[in-house]
C-alpha atoms as a PDB file:
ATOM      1  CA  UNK A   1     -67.232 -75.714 -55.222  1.00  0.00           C
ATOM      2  CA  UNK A   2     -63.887 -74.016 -55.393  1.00  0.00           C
ATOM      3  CA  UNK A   3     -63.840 -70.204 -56.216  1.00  0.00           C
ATOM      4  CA  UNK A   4     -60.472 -69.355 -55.577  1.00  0.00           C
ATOM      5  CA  UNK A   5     -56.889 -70.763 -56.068  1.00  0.00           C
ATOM      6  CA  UNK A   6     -54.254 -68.652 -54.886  1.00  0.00           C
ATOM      7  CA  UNK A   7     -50.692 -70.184 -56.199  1.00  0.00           C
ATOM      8  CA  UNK A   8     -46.746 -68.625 -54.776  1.00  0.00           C
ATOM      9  CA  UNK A   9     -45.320 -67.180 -58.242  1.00  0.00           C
ATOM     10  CA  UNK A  10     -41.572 -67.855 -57.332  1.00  0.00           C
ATOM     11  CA  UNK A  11     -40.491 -71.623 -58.774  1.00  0.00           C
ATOM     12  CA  UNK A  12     -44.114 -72.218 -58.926  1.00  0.00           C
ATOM     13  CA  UNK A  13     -45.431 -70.262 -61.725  1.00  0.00           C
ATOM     14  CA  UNK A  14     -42.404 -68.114 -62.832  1.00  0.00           C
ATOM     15  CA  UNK A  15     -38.687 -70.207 -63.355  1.00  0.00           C
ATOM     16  CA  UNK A  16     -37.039 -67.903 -60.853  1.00  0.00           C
ATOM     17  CA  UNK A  17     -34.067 -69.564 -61.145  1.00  0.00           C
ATOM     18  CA  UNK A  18     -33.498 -68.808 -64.877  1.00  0.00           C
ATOM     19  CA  UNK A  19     -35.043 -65.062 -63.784  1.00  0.00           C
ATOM     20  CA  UNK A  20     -32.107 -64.708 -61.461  1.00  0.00           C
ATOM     21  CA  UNK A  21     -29.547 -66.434 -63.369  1.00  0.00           C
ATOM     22  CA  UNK A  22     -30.429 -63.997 -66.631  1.00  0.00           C
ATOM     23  CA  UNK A  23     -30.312 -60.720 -64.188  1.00  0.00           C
ATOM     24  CA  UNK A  24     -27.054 -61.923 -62.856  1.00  0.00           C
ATOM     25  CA  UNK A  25     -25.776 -62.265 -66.712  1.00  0.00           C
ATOM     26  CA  UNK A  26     -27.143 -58.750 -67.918  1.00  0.00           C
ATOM     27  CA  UNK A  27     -25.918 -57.092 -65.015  1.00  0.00           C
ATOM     28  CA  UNK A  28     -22.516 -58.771 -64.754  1.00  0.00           C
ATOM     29  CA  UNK A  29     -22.218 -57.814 -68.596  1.00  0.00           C
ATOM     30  CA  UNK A  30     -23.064 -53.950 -67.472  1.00  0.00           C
ATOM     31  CA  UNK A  31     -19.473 -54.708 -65.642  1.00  0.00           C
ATOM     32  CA  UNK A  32     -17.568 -56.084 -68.538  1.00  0.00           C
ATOM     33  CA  UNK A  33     -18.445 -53.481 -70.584  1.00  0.00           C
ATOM     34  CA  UNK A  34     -16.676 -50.984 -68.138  1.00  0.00           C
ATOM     35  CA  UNK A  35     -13.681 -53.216 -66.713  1.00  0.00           C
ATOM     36  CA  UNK A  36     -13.289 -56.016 -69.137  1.00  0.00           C
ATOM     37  CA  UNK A  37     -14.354 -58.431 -66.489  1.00  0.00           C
ATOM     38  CA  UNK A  38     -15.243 -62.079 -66.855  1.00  0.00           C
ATOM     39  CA  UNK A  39     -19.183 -61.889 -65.906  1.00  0.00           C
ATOM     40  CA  UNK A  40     -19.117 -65.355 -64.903  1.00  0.00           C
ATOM     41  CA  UNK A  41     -16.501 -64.939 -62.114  1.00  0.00           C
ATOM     42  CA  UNK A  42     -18.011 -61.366 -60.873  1.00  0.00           C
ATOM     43  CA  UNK A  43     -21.298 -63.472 -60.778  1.00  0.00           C
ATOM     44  CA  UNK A  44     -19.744 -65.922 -58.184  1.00  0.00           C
ATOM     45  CA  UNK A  45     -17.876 -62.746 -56.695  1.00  0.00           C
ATOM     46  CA  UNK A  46     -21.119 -61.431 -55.927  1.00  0.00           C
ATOM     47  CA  UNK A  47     -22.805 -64.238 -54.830  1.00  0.00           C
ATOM     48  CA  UNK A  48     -20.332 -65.103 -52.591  1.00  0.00           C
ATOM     49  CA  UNK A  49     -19.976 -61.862 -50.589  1.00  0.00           C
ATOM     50  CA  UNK A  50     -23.825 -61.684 -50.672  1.00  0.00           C
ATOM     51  CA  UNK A  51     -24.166 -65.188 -49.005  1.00  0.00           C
ATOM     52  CA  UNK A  52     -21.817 -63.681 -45.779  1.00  0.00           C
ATOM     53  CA  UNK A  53     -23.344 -60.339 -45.720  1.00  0.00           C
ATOM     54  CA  UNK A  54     -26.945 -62.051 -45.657  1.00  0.00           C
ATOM     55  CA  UNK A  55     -25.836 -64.446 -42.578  1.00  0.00           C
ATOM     56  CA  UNK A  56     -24.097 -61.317 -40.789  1.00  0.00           C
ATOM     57  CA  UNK A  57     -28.089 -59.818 -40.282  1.00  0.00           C
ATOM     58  CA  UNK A  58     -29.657 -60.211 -37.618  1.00  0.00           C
ATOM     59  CA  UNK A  59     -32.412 -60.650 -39.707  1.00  0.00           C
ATOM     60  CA  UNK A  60     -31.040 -63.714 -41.427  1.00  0.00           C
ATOM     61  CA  UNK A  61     -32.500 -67.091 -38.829  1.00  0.00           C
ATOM     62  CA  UNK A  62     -35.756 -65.515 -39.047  1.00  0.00           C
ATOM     63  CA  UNK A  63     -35.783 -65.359 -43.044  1.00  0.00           C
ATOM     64  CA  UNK A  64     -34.054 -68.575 -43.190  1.00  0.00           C
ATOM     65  CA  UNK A  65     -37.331 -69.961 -41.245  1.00  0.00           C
ATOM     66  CA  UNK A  66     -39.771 -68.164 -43.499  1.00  0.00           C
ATOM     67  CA  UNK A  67     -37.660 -69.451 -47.117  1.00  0.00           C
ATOM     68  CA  UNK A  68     -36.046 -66.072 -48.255  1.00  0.00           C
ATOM     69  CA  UNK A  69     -32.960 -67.005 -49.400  1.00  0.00           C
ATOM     70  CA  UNK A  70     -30.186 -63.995 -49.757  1.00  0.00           C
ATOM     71  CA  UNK A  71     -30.510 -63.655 -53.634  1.00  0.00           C
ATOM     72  CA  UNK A  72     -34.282 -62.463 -53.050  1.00  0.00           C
ATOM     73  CA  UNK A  73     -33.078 -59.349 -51.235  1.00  0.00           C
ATOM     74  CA  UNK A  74     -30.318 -58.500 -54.142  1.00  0.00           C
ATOM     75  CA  UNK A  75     -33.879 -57.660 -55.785  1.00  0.00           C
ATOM     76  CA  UNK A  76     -36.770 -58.037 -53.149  1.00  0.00           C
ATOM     77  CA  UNK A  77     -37.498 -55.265 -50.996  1.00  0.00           C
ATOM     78  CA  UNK A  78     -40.925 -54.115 -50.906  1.00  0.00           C
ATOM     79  CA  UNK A  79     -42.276 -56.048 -47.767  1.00  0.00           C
ATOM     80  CA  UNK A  80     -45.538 -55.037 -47.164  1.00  0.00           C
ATOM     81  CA  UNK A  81     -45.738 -56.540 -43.543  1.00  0.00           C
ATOM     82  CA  UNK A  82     -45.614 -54.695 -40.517  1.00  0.00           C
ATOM     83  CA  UNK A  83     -43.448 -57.346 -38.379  1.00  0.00           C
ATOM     84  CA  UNK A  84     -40.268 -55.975 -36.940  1.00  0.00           C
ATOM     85  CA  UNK A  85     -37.769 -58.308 -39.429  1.00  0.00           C
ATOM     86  CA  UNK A  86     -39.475 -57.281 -42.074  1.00  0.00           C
ATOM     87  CA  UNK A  87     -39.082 -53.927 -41.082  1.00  0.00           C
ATOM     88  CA  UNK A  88     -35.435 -54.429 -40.764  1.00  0.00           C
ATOM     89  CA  UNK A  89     -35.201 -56.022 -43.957  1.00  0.00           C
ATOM     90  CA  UNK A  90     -36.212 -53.140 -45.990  1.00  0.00           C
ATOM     91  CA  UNK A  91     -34.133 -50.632 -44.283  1.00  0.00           C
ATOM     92  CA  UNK A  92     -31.167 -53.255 -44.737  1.00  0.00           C
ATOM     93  CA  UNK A  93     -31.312 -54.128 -48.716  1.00  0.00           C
ATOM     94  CA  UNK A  94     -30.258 -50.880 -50.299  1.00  0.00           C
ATOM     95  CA  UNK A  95     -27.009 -50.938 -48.672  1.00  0.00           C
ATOM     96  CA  UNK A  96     -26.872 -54.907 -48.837  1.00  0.00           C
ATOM     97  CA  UNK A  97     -27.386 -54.870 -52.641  1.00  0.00           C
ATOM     98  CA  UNK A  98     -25.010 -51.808 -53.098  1.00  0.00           C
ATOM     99  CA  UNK A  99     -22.566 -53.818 -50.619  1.00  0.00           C
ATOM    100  CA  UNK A 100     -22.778 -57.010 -52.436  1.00  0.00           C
ATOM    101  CA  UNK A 101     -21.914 -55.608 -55.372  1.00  0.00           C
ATOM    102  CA  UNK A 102     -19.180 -53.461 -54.761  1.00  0.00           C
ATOM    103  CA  UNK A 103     -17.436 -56.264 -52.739  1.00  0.00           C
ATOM    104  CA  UNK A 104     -17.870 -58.674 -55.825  1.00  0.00           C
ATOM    105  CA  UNK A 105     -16.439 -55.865 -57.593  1.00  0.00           C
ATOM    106  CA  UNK A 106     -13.555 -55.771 -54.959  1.00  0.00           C
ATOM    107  CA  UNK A 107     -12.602 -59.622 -55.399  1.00  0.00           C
ATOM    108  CA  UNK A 108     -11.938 -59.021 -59.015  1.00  0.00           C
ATOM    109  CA  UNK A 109      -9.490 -56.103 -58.028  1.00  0.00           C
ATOM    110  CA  UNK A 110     -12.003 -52.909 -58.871  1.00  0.00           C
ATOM    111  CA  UNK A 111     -12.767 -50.411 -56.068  1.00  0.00           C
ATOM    112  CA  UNK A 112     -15.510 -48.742 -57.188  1.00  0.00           C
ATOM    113  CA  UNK A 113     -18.278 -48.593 -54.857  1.00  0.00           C
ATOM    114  CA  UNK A 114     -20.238 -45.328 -56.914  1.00  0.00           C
ATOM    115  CA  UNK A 115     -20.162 -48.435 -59.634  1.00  0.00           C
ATOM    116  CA  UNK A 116     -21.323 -51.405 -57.451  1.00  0.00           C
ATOM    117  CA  UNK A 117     -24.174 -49.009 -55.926  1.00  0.00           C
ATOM    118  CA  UNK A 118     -25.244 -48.772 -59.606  1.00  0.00           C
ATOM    119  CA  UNK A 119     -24.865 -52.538 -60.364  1.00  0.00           C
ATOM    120  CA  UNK A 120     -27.174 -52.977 -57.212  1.00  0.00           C
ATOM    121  CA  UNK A 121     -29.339 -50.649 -58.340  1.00  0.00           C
ATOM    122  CA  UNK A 122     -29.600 -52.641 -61.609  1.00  0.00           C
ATOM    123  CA  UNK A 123     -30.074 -56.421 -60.721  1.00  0.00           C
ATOM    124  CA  UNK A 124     -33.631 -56.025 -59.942  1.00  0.00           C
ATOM    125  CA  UNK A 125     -34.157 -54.137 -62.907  1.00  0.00           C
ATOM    126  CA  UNK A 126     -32.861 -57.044 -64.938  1.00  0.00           C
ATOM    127  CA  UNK A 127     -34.872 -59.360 -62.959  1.00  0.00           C
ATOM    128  CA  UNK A 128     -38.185 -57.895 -63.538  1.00  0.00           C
ATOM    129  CA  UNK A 129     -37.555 -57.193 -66.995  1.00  0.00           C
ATOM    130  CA  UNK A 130     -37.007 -61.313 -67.572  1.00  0.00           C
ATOM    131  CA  UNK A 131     -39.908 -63.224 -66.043  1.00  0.00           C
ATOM    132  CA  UNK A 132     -40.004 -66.611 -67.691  1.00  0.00           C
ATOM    133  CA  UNK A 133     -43.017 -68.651 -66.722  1.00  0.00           C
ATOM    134  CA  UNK A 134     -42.824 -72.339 -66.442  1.00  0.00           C
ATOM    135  CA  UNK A 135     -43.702 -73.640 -70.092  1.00  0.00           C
ATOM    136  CA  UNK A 136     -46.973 -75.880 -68.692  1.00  0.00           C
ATOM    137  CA  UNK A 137     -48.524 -72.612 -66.400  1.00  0.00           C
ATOM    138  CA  UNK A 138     -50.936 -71.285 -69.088  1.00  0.00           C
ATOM    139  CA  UNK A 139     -52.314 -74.947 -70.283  1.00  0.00           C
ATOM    140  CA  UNK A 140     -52.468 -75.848 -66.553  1.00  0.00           C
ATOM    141  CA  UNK A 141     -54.721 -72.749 -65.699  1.00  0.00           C
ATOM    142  CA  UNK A 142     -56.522 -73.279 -68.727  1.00  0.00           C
ATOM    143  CA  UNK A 143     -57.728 -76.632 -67.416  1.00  0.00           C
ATOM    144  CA  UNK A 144     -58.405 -74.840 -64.273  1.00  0.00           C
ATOM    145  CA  UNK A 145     -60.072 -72.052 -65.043  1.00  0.00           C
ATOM    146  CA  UNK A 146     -62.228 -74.734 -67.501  1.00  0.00           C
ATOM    147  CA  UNK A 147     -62.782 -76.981 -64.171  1.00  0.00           C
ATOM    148  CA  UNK A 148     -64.406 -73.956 -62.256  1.00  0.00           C
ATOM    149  CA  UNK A 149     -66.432 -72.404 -64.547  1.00  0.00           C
END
């Protein structure tokens, strides 16, 4: 009989895509609000400069083989394994996320790195505060919690 099902949450039971895709908005609108920027082109900005900071690591082959993809450290961080990367990886996303911003920033002609620290600082604020969960989850895990009882 099975006791236990143990599911990933990312694009499995929460719609991380819309998760990141709202933080991105919400931040990027933090930005408008001070510069008058267009949030959609700081959101490629960012994205951008995050992509070539994330393959400058030397962390980046060995998350590429485990599926972290560079938008997860622009709010990840709390790896709770003891391997060296992962190591690495947590000493390297404050200043990734603070870098990624402020070079978005940059792009659209602002030099303020005190600002893109902040808007770093903010993105996984925003993404925690919008988890949407796939619309079938709860129905599903009714049905399964039903089928093990």
């Amino acid at each position: 009989m099975i006791t236990t099902i143990i599911f990933d949450l990312d694009d499995t039971l929460l719609w991380d895509k819309k998760s990141v895709k709202t933080a991105f908005e919400e931040t990027c609108q933090l930005a408008q609000k001070k510069y008058q920027l267009d949030p959609e082109k700081l959101e490629e900005a960012v994205r951008e400069e995050a992509r070539k900071l994330y393959q400058g690591y030397e962390t980046y082959e060995f998350t590429q083989m485990i599926g972290i993809n560079p938008f997860e450290g622009l709010w990840g961080g709390n790896f709770l394994d003891d391997h060296t990367y992962f190591k690495k990886m947590a000493e390297i996303v404050p200043n990734y996320r603070k870098d990624a911003w402020t070079r978005g920033l940059y792009r659209l002609g602002i030099d303020d790195s005190e600002f893109g620290a902040y808007l770093g600082e903010q993105f996984p604020i925003k993404r925690k505060e919008n988890p949407f969960v796939f619309e079938e989850v709860f129905s599903i895990l009714e049905k399964l919690k039903k089928t093990t009882s």
